[in-house]
C-alpha atoms as a PDB file:
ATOM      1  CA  UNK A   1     158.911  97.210   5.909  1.00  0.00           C
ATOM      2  CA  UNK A   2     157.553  98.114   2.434  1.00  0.00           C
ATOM      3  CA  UNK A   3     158.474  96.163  -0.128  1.00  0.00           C
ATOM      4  CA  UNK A   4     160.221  98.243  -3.125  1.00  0.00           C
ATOM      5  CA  UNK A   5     157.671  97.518  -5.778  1.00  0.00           C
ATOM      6  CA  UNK A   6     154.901  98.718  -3.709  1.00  0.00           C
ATOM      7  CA  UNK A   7     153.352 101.793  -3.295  1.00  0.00           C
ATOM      8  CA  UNK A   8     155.352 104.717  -1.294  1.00  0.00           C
ATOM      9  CA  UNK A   9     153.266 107.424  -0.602  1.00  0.00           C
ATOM     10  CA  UNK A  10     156.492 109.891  -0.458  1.00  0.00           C
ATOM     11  CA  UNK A  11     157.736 108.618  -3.857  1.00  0.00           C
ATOM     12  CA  UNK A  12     154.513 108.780  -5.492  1.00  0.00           C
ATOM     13  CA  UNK A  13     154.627 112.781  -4.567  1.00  0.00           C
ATOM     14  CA  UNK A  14     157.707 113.549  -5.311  1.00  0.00           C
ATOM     15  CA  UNK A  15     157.641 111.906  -8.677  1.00  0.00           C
ATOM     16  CA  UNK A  16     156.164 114.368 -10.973  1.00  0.00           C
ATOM     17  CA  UNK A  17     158.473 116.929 -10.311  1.00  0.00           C
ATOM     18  CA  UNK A  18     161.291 114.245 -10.941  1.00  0.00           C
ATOM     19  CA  UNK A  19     159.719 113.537 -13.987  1.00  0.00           C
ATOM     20  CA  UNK A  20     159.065 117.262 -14.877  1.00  0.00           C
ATOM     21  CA  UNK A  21     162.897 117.812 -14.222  1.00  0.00           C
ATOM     22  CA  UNK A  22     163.698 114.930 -16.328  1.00  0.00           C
ATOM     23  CA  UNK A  23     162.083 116.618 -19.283  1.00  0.00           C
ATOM     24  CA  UNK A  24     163.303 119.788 -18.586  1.00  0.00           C
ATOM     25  CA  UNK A  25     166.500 118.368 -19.237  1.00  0.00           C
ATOM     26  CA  UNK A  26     165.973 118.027 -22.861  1.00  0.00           C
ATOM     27  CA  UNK A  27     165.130 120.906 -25.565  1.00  0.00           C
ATOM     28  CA  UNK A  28     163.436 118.122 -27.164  1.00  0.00           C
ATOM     29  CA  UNK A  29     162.500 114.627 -25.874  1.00  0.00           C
ATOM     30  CA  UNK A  30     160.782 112.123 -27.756  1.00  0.00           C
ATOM     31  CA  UNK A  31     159.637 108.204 -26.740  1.00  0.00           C
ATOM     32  CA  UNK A  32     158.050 105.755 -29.096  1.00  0.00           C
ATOM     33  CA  UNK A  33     156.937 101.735 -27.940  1.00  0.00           C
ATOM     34  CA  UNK A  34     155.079 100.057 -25.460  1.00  0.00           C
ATOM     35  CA  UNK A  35     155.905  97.899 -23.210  1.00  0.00           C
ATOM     36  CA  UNK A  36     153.927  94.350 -23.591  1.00  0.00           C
ATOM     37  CA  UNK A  37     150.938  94.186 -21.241  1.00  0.00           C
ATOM     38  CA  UNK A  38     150.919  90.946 -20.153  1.00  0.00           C
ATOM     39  CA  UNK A  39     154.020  88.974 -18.148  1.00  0.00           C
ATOM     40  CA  UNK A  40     157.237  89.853 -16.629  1.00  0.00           C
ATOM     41  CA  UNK A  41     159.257  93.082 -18.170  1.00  0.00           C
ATOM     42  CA  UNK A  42     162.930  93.186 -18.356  1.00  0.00           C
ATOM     43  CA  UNK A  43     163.751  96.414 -19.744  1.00  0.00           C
ATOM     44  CA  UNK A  44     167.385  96.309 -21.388  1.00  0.00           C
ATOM     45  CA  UNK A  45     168.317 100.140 -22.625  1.00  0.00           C
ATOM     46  CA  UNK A  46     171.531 101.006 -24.235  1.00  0.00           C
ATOM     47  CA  UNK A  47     173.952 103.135 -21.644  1.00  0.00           C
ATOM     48  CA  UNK A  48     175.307 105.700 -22.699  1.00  0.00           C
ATOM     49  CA  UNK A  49     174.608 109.118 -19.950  1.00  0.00           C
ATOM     50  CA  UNK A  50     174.867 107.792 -16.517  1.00  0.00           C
ATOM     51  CA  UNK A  51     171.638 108.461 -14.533  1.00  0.00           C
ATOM     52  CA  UNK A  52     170.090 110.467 -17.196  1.00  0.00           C
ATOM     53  CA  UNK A  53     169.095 107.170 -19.211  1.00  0.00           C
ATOM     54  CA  UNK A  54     167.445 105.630 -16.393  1.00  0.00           C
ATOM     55  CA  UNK A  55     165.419 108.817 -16.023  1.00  0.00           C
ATOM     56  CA  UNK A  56     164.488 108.729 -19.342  1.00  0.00           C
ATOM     57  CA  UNK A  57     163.339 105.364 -18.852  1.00  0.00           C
ATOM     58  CA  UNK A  58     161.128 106.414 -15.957  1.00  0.00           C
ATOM     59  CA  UNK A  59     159.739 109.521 -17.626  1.00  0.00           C
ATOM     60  CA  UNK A  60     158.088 107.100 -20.850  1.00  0.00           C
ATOM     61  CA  UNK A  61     155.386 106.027 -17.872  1.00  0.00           C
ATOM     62  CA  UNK A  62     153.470 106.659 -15.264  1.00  0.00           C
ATOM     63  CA  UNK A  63     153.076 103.007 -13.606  1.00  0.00           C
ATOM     64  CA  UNK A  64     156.559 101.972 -11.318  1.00  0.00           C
ATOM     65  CA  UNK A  65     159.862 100.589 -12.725  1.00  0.00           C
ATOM     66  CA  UNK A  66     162.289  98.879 -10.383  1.00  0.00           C
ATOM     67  CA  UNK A  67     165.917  99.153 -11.583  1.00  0.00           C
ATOM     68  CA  UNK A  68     169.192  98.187 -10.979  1.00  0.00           C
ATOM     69  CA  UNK A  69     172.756  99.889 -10.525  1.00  0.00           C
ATOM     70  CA  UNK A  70     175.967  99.268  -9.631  1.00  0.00           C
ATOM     71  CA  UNK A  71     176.170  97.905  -6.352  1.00  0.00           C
ATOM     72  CA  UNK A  72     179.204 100.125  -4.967  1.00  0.00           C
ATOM     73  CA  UNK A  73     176.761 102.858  -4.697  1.00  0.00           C
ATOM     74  CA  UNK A  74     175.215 101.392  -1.897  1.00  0.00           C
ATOM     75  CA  UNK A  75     177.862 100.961   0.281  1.00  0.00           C
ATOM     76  CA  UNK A  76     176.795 103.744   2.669  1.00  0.00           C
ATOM     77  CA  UNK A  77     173.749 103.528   4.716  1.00  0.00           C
ATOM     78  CA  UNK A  78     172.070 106.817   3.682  1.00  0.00           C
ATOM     79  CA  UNK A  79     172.716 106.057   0.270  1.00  0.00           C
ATOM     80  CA  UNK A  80     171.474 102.270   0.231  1.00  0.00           C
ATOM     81  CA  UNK A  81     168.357 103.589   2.286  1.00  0.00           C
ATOM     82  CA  UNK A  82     167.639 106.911  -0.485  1.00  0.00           C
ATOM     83  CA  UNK A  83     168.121 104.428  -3.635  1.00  0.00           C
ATOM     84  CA  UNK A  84     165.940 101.632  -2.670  1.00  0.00           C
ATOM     85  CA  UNK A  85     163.170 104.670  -1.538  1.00  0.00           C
ATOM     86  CA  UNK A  86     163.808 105.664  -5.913  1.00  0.00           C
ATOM     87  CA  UNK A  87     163.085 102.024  -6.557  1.00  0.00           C
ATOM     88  CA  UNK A  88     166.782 101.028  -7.305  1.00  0.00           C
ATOM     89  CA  UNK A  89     168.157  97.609  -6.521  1.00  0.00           C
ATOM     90  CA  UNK A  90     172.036  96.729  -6.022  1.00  0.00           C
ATOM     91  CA  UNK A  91     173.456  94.616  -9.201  1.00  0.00           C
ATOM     92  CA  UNK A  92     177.660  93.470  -8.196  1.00  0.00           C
ATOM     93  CA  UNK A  93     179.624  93.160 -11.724  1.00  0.00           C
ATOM     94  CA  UNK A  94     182.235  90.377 -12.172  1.00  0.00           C
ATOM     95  CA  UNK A  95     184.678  92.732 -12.478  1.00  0.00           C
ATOM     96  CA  UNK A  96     183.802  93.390  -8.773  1.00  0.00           C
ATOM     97  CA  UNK A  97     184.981  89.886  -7.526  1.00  0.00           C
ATOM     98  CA  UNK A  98     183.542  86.263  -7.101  1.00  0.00           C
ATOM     99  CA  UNK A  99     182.726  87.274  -3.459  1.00  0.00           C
ATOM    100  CA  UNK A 100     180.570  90.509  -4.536  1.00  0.00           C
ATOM    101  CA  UNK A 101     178.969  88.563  -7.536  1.00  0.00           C
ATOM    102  CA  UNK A 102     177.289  86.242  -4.939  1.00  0.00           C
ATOM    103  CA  UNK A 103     175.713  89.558  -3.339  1.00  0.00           C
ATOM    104  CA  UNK A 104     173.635  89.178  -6.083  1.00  0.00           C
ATOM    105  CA  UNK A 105     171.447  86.309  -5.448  1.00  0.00           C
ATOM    106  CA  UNK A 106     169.668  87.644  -2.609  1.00  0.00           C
ATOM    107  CA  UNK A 107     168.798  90.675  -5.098  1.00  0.00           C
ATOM    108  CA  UNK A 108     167.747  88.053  -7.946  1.00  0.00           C
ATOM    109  CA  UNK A 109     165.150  87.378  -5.062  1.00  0.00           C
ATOM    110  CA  UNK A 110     163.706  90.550  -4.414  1.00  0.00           C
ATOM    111  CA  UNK A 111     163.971  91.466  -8.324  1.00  0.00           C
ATOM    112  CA  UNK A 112     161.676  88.225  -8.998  1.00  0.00           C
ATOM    113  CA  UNK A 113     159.078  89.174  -6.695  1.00  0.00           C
ATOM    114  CA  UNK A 114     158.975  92.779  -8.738  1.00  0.00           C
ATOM    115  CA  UNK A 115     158.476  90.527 -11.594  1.00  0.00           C
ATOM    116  CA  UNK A 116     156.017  88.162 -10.130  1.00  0.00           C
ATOM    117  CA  UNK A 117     154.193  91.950  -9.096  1.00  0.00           C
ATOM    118  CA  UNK A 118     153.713  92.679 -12.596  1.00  0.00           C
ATOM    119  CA  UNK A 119     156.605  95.657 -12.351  1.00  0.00           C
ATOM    120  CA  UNK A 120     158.809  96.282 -14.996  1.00  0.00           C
ATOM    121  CA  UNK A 121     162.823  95.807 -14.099  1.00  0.00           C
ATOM    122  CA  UNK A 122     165.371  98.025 -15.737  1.00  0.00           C
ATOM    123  CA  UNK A 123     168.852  97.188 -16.102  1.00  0.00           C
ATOM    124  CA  UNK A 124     171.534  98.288 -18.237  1.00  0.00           C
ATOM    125  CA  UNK A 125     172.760  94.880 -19.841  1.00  0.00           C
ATOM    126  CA  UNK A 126     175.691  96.567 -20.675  1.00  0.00           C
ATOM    127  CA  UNK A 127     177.170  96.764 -16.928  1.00  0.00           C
ATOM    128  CA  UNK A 128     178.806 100.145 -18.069  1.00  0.00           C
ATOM    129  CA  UNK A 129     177.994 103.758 -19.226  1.00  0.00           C
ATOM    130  CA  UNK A 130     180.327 104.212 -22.566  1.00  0.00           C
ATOM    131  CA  UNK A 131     179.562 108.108 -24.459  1.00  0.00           C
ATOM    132  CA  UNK A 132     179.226 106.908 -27.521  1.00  0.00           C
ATOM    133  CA  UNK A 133     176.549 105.134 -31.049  1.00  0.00           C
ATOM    134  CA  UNK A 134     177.900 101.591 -30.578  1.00  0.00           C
ATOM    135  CA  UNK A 135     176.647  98.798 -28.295  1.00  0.00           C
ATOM    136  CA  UNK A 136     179.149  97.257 -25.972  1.00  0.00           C
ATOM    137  CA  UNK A 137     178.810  93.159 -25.206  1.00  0.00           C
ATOM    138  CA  UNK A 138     176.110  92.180 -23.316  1.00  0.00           C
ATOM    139  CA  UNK A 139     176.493  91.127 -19.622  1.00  0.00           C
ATOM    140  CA  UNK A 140     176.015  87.699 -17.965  1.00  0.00           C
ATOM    141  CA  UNK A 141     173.215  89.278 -15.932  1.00  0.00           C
ATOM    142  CA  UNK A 142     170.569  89.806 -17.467  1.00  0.00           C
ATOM    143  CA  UNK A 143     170.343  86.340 -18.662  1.00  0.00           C
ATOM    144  CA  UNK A 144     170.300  85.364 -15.713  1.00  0.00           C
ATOM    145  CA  UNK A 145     167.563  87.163 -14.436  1.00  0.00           C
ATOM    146  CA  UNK A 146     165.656  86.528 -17.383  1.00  0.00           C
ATOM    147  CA  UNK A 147     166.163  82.527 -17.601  1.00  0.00           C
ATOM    148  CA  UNK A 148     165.077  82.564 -14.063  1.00  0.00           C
ATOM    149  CA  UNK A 149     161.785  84.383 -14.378  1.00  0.00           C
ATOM    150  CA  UNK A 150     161.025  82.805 -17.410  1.00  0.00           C
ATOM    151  CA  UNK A 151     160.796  79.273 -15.582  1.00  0.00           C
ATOM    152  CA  UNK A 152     158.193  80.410 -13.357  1.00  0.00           C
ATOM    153  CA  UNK A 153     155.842  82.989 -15.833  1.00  0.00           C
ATOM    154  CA  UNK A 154     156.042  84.240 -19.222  1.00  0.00           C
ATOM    155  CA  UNK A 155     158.583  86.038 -19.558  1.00  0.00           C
ATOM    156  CA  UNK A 156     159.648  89.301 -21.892  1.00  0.00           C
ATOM    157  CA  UNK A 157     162.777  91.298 -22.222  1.00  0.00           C
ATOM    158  CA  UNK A 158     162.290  94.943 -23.983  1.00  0.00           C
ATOM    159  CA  UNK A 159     165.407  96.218 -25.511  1.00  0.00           C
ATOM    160  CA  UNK A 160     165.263 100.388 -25.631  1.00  0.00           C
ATOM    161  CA  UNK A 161     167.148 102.409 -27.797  1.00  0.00           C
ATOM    162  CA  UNK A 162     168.603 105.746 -25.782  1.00  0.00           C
ATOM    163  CA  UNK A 163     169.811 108.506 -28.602  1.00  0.00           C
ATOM    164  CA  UNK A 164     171.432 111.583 -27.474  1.00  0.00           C
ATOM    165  CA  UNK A 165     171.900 114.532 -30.121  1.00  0.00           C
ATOM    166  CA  UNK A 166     174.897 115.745 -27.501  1.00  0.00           C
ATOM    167  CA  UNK A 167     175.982 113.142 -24.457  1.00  0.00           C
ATOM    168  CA  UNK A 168     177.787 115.697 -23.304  1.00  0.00           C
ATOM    169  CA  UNK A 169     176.112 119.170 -23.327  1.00  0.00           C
ATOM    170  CA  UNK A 170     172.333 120.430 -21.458  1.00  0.00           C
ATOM    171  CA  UNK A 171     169.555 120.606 -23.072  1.00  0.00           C
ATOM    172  CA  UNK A 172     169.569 118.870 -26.303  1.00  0.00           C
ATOM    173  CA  UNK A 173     167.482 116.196 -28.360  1.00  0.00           C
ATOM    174  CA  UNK A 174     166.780 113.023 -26.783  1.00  0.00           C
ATOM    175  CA  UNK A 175     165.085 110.256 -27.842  1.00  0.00           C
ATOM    176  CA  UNK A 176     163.963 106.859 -26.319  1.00  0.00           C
ATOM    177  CA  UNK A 177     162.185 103.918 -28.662  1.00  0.00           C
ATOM    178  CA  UNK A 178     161.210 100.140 -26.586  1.00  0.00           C
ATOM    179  CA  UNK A 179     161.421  97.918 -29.552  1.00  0.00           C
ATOM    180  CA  UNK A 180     160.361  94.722 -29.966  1.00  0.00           C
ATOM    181  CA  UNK A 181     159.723  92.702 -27.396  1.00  0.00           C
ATOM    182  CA  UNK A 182     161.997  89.446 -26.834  1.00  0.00           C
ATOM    183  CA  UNK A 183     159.945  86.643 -25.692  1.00  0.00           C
ATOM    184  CA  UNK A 184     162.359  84.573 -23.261  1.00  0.00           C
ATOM    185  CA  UNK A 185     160.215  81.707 -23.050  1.00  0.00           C
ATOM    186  CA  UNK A 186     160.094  80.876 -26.612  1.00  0.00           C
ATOM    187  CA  UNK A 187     164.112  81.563 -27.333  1.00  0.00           C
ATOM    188  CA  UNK A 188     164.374  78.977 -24.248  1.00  0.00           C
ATOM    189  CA  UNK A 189     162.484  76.679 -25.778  1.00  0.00           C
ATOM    190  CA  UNK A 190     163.685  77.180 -29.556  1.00  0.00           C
ATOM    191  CA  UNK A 191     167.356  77.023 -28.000  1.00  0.00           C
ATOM    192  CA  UNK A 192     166.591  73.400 -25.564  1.00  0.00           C
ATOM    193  CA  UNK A 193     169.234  71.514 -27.399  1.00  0.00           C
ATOM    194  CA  UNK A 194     172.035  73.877 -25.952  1.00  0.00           C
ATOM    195  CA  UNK A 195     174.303  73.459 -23.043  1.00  0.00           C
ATOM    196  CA  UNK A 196     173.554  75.921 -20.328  1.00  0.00           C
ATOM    197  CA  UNK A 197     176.951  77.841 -21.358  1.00  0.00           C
ATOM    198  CA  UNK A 198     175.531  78.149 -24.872  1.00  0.00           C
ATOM    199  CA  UNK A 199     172.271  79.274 -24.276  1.00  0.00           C
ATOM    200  CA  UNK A 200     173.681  82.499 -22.227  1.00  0.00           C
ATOM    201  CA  UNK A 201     175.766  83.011 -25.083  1.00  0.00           C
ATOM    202  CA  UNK A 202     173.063  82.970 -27.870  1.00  0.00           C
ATOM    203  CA  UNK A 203     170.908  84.754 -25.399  1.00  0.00           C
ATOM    204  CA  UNK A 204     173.349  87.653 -25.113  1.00  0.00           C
ATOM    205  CA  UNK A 205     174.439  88.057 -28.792  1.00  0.00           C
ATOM    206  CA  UNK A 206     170.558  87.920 -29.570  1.00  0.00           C
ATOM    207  CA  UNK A 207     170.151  90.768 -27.337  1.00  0.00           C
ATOM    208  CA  UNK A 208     173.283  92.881 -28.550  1.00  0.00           C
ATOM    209  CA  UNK A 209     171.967  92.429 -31.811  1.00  0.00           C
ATOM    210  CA  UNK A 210     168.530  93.367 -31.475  1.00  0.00           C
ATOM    211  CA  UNK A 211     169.342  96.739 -29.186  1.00  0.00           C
ATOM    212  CA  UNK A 212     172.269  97.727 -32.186  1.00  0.00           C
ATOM    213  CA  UNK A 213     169.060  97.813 -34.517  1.00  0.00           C
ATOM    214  CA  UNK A 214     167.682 101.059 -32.304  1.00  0.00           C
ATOM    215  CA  UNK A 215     170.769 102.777 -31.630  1.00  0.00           C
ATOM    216  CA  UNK A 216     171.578 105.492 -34.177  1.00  0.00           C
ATOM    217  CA  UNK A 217     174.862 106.231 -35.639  1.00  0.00           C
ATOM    218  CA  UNK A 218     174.034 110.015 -35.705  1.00  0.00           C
ATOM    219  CA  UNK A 219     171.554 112.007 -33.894  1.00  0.00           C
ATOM    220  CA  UNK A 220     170.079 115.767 -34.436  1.00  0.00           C
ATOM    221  CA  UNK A 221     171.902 117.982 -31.971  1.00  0.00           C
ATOM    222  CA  UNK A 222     169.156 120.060 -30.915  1.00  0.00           C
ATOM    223  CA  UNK A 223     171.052 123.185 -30.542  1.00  0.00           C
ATOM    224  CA  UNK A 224     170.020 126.436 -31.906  1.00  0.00           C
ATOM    225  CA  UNK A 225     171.352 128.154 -34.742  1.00  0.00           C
ATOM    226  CA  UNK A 226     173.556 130.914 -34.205  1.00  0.00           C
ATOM    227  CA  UNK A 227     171.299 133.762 -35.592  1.00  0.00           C
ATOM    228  CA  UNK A 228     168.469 132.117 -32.943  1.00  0.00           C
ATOM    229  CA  UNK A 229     171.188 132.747 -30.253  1.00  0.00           C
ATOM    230  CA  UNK A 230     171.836 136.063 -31.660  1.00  0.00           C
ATOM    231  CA  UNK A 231     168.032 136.922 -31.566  1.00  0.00           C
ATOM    232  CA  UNK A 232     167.825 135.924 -28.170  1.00  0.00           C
ATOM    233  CA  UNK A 233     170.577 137.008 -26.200  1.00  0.00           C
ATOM    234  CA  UNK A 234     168.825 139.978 -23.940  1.00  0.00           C
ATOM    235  CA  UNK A 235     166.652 137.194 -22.572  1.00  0.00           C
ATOM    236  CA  UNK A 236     169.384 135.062 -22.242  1.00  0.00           C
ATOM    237  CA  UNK A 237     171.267 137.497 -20.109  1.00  0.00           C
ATOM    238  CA  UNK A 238     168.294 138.185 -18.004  1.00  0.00           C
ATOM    239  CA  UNK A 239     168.158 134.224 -17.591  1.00  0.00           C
ATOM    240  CA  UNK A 240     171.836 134.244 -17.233  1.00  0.00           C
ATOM    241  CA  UNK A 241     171.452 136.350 -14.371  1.00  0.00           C
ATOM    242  CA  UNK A 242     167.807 134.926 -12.559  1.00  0.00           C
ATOM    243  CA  UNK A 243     169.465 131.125 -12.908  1.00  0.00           C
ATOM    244  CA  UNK A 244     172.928 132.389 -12.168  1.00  0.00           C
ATOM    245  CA  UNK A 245     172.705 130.365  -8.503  1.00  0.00           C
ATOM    246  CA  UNK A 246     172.006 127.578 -10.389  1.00  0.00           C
ATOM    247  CA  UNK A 247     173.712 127.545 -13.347  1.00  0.00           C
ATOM    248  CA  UNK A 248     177.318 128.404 -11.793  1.00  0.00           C
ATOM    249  CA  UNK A 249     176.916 125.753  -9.252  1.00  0.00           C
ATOM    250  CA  UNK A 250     176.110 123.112 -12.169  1.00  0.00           C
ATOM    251  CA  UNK A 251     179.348 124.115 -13.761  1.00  0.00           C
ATOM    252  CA  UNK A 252     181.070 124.558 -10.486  1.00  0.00           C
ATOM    253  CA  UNK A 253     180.258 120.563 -10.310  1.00  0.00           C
ATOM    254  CA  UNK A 254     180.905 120.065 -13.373  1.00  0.00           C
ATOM    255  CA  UNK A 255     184.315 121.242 -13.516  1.00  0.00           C
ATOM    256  CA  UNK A 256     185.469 118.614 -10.542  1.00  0.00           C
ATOM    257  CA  UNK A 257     184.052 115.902 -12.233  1.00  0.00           C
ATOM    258  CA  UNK A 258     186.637 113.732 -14.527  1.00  0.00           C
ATOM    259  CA  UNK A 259     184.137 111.434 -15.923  1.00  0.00           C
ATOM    260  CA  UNK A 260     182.054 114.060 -18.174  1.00  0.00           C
ATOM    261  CA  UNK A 261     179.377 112.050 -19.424  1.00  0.00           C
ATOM    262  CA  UNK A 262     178.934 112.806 -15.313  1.00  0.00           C
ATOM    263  CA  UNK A 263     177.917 116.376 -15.863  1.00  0.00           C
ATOM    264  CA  UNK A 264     174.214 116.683 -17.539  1.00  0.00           C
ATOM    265  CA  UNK A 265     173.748 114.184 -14.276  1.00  0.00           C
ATOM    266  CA  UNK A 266     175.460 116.935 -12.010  1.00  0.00           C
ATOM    267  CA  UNK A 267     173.106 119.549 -13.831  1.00  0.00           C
ATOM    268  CA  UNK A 268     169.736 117.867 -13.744  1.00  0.00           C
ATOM    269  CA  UNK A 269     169.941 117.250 -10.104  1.00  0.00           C
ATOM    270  CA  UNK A 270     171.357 121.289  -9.458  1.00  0.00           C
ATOM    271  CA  UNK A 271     167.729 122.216 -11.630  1.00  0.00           C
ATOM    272  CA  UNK A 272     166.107 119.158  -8.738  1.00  0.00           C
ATOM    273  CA  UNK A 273     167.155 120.839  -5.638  1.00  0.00           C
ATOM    274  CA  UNK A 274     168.179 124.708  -6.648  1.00  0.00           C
ATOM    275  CA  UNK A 275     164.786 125.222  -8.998  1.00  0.00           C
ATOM    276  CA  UNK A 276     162.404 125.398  -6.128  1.00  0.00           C
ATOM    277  CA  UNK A 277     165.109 127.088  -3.463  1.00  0.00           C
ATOM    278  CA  UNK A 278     166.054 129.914  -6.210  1.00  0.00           C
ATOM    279  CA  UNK A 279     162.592 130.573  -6.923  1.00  0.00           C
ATOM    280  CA  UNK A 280     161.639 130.973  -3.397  1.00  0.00           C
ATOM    281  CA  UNK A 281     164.539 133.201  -2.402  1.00  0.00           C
ATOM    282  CA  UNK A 282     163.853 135.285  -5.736  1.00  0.00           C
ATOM    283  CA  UNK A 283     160.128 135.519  -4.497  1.00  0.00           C
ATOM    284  CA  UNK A 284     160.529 137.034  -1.341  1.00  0.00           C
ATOM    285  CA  UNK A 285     163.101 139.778  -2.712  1.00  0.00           C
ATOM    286  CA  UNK A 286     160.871 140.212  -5.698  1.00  0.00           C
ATOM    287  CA  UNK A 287     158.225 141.229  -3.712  1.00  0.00           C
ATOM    288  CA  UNK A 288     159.781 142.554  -0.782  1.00  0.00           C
ATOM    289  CA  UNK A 289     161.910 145.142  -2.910  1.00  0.00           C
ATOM    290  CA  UNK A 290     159.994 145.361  -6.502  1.00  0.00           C
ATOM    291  CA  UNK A 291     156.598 146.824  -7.378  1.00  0.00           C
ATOM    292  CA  UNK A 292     153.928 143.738  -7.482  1.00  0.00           C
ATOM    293  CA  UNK A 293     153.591 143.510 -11.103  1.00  0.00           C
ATOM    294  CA  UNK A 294     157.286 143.612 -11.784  1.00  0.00           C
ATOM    295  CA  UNK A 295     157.497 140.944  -9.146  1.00  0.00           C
ATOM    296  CA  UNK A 296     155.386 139.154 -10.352  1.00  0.00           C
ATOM    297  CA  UNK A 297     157.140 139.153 -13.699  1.00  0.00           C
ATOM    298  CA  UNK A 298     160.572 138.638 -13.397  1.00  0.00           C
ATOM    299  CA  UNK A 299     158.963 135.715 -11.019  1.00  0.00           C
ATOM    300  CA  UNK A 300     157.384 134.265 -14.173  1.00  0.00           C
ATOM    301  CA  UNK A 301     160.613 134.564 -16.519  1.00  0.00           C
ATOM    302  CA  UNK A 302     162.673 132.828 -13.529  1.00  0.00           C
ATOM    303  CA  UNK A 303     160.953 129.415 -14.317  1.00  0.00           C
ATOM    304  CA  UNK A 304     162.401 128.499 -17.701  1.00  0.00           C
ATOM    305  CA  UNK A 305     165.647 130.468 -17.209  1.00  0.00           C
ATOM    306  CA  UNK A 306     167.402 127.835 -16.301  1.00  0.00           C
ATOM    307  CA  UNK A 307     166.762 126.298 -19.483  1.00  0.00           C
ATOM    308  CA  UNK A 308     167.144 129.019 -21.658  1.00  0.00           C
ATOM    309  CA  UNK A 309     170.524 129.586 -20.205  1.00  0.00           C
ATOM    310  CA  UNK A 310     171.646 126.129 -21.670  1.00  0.00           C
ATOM    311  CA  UNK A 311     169.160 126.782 -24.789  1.00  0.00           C
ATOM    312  CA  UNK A 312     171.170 130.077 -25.926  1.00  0.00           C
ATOM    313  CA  UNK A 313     174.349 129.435 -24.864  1.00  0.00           C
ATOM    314  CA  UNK A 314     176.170 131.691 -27.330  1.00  0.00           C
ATOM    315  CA  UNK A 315     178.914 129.627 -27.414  1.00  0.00           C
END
């Protein structure tokens, strides 16, 4: 069995269009940083938009990222087989229970070898999603994982800032900045003196800190202006009406779901599986009913009206 850091042929093909889908999400996305080029790369984002911040995570490159959720996910078979074919791992949260929590160490194994591979491990230090500009307290975990790597090879841990101009509505800005790098090794070193219990907890507030710095207290929304909305509407309603499959099943979703920061999730993955369908289906009417040209067309407009529905949304 292939192990989850190394190349999947099916992955590596489907992957573009996740990506493309990712920044179709976004009127605007922007991504500023590297990640260091040498050693093992804990990636620590802010979370804030359930699956859409690991996305934008995986969009910044082209290279494989490993990354960890919530472990309850996996429960099912099908599901625990589909996530660890994206490249996710299982990660159990105290709140989960002492028994759960020890779940983790046979992960900490599989996420060291992805280390010792040289590929990048995301997880959201967090251990929650929470809407909003402030940074909630930093996990146990992530220290963990990074004290552990860093006594076998050089060790880095890359907090990103994820800024939303709207966490709840489609198609807005985004942006995504890897700031400085935090060299384990050397805070280990610097921080000897400390009891194990200590050095967690300076790790931790060390790492709140520095991810606060790239979170913004207010972010461009992204929408457009009314008279732009205005100025637009007959290809809106066009696009209303080519994406309508789509769109009313995204907000048919969207509806049932009680956690909203749930629903640009729910909408991105309708645009994954619908865009492709639709536009088939829409093909073979177009051309079975229309002139060519016109077909051809209307064939043409039906790839971005999905996001120019969300784009000039009148209201």
């Amino acid at each position: 069995m292939a192990k989850i850091w190394e190349h999947n042929r099916g992955y590596s093909l489907l992957r573009p269009y996740v990506d493309l889908c990712t920044r179709e999400s976004f009127g605007i996305l922007k991504a500023e940083g590297e990640l260091p080029d040498n050693g093992a790369v804990i990636i620590a984002p802010n979370h804030t938009n359930t699956l859409m911040d690991a996305l934008m995570v995986l969009q910044t490159r082209r290279e494989a990222t490993v990354f960890g959720a919530r472990a309850d996910i996996f429960r099912k078979p099908a599901a625990n087989k589909a996530l660890r074919f994206l490249r996710i791992l299982p990660m159990t949260r105290e709140r989960d229970g002492l028994r759960s929590v020890t779940d983790n160490y046979q992960t900490f194994d599989e996420i060291d070898e992805v280390l010792a591979n040289n590929v990048p491990f995301c997880l959201f230090p967090e251990g929650r999603h929470t809407p909003g500009r402030e940074v909630q307290p930093i996990q146990k975990g992530i220290a963990r994982i990074a004290f552990r790597s860093a006594a076998e090879r050089q060790t880095f841990v890359v907090p990103t800032g994820i800024n939303y101009g709207d966490f709840f509505h489609y198609r807005r800005f985004a942006h995504i900045k890897f700031g400085e790098p935090f060299d384990v090794n050397a805070f280990l070193a610097s921080h000897a003196h400390l009891l194990e219990a200590e050095k967690y907890q300076a790790f931790r507030e060390e790492l709140h800190q520095r991810l606060s710095t790239l979170v913004w207290s207010s972010a461009p929304s992204g929408k457009l202006a009314l008279w732009q909305s205005i100025l637009l509407f007959p290809f809106w309603l066009l696009a209303a009406i080519l994406s309508f499959p789509m769109w009313f099943t995204a907000e048919f979703l969207c509806r049932k779901i009680k956690d909203k920061a749930f629903c640009n999730t729910a909408r991105f993955l309708v645009r994954l599986v619908l865009w492709p369908v639709t536009g088939i289906i829409w093909a073979v009417l177009f051309f079975c009913l229309l002139p060519g040209w016109l077909a051809l067309l209307l064939l043409l407009f039906f790839i971005p009206s999905y996001s120019l529905f969300y784009d000039a949304l009148p209201f």
